[in-house]
Protein backbone atom coordinates (compact mmCIF):
# COMPACT_ATOMS: atom_id res chain seq x y z
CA UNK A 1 21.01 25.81 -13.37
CA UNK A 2 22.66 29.15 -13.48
CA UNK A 3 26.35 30.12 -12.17
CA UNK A 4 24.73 31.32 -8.55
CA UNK A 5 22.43 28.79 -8.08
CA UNK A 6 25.53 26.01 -7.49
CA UNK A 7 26.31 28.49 -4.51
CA UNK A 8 23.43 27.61 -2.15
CA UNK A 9 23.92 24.42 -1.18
CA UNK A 10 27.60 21.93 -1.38
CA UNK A 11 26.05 20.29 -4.81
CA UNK A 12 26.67 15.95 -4.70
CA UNK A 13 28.64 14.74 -7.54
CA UNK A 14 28.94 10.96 -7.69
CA UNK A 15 31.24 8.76 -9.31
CA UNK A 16 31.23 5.02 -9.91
CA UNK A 17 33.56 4.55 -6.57
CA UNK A 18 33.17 8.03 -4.89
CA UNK A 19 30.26 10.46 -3.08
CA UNK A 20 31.16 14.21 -3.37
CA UNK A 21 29.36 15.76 -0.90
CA UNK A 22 29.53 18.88 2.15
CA UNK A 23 31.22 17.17 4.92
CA UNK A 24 29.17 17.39 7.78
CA UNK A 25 30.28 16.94 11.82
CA UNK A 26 30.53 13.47 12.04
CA UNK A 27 33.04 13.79 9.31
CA UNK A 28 35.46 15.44 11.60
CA UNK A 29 37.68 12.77 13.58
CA UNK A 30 38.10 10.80 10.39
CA UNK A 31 38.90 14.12 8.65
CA UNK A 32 41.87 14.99 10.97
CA UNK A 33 42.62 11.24 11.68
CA UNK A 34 44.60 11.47 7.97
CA UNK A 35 44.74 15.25 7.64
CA UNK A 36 47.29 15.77 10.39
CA UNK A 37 49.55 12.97 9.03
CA UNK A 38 52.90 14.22 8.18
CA UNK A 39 52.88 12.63 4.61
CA UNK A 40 49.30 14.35 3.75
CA UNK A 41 50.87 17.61 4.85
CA UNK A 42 54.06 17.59 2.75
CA UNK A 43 52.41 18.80 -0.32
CA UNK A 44 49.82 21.38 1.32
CA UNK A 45 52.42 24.85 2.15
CA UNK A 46 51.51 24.28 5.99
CA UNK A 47 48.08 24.90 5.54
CA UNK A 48 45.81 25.04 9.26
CA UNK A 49 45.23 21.55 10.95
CA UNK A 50 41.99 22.38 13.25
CA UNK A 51 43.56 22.30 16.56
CA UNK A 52 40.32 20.43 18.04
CA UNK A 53 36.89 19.56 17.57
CA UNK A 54 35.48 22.61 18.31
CA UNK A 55 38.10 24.13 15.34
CA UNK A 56 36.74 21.65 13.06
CA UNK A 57 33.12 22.27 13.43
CA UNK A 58 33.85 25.95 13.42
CA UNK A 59 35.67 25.04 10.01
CA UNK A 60 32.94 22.57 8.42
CA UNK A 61 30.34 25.87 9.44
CA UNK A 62 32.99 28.23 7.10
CA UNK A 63 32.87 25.27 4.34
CA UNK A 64 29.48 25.14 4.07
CA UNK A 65 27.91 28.63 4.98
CA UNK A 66 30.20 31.61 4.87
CA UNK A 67 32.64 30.66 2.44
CA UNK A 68 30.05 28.68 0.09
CA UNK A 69 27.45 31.85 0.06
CA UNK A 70 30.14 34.70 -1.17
CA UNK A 71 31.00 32.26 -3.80
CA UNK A 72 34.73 31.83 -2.61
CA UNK A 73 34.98 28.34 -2.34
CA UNK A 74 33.36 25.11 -3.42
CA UNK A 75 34.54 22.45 -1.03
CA UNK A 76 33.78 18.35 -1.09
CA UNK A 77 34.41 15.79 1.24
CA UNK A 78 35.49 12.59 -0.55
CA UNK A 79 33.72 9.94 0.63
CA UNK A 80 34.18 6.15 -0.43
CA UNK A 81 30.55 5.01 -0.91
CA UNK A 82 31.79 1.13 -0.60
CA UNK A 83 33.14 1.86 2.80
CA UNK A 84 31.18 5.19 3.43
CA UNK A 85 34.51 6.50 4.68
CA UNK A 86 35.79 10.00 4.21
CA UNK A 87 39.02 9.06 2.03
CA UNK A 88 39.88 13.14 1.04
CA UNK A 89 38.67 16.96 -0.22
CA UNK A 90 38.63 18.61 -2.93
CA UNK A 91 38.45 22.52 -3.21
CA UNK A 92 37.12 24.43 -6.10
CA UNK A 93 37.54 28.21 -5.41
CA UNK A 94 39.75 31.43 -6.04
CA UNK A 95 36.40 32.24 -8.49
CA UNK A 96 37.70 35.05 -11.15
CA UNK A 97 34.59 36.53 -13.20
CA UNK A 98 32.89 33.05 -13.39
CA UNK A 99 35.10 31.98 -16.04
CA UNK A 100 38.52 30.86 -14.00
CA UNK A 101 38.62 28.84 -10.53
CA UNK A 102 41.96 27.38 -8.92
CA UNK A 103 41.37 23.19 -7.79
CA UNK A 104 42.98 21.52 -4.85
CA UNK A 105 42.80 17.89 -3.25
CA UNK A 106 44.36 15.60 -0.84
CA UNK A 107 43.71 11.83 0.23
CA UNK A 108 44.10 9.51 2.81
CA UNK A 109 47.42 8.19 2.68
CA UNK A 110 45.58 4.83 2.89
CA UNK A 111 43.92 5.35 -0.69
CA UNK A 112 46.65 6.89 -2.44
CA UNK A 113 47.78 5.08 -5.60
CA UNK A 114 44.80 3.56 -6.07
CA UNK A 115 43.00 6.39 -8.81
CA UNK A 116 41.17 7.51 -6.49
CA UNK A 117 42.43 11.36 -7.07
CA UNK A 118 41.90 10.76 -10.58
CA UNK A 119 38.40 9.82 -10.28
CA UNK A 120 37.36 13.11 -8.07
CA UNK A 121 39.46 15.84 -9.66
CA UNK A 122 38.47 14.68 -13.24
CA UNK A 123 34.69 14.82 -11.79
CA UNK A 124 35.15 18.07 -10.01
CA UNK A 125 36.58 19.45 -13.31
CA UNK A 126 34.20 18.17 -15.12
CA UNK A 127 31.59 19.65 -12.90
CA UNK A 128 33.52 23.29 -13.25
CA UNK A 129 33.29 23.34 -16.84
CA UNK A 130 29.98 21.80 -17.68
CA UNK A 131 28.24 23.04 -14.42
CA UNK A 132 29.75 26.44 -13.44
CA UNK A 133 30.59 27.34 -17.27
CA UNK A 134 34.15 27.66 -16.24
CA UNK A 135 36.97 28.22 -19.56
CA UNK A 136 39.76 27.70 -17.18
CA UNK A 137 40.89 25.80 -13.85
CA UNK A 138 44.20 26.00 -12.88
CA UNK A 139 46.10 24.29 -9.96
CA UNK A 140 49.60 24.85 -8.66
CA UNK A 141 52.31 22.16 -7.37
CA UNK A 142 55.44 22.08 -5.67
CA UNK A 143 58.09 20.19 -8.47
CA UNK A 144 59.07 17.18 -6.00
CA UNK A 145 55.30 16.06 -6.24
CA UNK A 146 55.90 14.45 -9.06
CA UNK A 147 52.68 11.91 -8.50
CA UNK A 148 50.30 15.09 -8.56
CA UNK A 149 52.03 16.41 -11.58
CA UNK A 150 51.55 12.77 -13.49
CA UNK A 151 47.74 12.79 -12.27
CA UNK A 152 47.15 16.33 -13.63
CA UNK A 153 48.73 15.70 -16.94
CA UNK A 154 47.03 12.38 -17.48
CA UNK A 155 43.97 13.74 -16.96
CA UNK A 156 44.62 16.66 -19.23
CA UNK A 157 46.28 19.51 -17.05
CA UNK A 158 48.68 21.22 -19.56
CA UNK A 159 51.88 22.64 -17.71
CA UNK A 160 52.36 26.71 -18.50
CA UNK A 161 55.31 27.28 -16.35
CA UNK A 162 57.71 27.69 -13.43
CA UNK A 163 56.49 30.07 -10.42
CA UNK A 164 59.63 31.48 -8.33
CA UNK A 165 58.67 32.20 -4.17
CA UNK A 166 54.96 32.00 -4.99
CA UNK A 167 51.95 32.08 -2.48
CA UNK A 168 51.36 28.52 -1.42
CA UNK A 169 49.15 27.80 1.36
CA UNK A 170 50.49 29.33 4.38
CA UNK A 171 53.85 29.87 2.73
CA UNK A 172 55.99 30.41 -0.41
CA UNK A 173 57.39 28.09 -2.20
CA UNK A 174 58.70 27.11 -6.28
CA UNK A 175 55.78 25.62 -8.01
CA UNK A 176 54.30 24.66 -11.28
CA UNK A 177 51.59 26.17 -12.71
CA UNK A 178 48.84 23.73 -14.83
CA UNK A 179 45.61 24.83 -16.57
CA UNK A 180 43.04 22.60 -18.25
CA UNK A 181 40.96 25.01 -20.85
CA UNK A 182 37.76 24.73 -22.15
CA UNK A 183 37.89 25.91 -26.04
CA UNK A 184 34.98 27.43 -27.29
C-alpha cells in the first residue's frame, strides 16, 4: 500500500498479546477510567482529560476522522485481546515529508511492568518504518521517567540529547530527545 492509503481507515496491527485498533465509543469509560489517574498523567505535560462522555466521543470522532484524514495523527487503542480490555494508546503523528513522525503511549497503571509498552511501541514502529516508509521516529521524555527511557533504549531508541523548556503536551518542560533510524 502506498503512504496515503494507511490514512483512510485506523489500520489493525496485532501482536501475540495485543489488538491495535481505532477505539471506538464503547471504548470510552474504560479509556478515562485509567486516563484520568494521577500516575498515568505524570508523564503526559497536562495533556486534556475529556471532561465527559460527550468530550470523549467528540474526541474518538477527531481520532478517527478529522485528524486521521489530513494525515496528522495515527492513533491506536491498545486493547488486550485475552481480556478484550482497553489497557492504553499509542500515537503516531507530527508527520514531516513522509519520512519523520514523533510516537507517544501510555498504559493502564494496572499493566505497567508487564512488557506490555514494549510489545505495542516496537509494533507501531515497526509498522512506521516498514508500512509508512518512515527513516525516522522520534519521541521525547521528561528525565525522571526513567522506565520510558529504559523501554525506548531496549528496544532501540538511541538518545541525541537534552531539550531545555521544550513544548510538551500542554506545557514546557526539560526532556530527552530519542530517535530510532532506519539506514538505507
Amino acid at each position: 500500500m502506498a503512504y496515503n492509503d494507511y490514512f483512510k481507515e485506523i489500520p489493525l496491527i496485532e501482536t501475540d498479546r495485543l489488538m491495535l485498533r481505532p477505539f471506538r465509543y464503547d471504548d470510552i469509560d474504560e479509556y478515562l477510567s485509567f486516563f484520568a489517574n494521577a500516575d498515568v498523567q505524570k508523564y503526559l505535560g497536562n495533556i486534556l482529560i475529556p471532561k465527559d462522555i460527550e468530550d470523549a466521543r467528540r474526541w474518538v470522532n477527531n481520532m478517527n476522522g478529522r485528524c486521521l484524514k489530513s494525515k496528522l495523527v495515527l492513533t491506536w487503542c491498545i486493547e488486550y485481546k485475552e481480556k478484550h480490555k482497553v489497557i492504553g494508546r499509542c500515537d503516531l503523528g507530527g508527520f514531516v515529508r513522509k519520512s519523520m513522525a514523533d510516537i507517544s503511549y501510555y498504559l493502564s497503571k494496572e499493566f505497567w511492568n508487564q512488557g506490555f509498552a514494549s510489545e505495542a511501541v516496537n509494533a507501531v514502529v515497526r509498522f512506521g518504518l516498514e508500512n509508512l516508509g518512515l527513516h525516522r521516529i522520534q519521541t521525547t521524555v521528561l528525565p525522571e521517567n526513567i522506565y520510558s527511557l529504559k523501554l525506548l533504549k531496549r528496544i532501540g531508541f538511541a538518545e541525541e540529547g537534552f531539550l531545555c523548556k521544550y513544548d510538551y503536551g500542554k506545557e514546557f518542560h526539560d526532556t530527552i530527545m530519542l530517535s530510532i533510524i532506519k539506514e538505507a
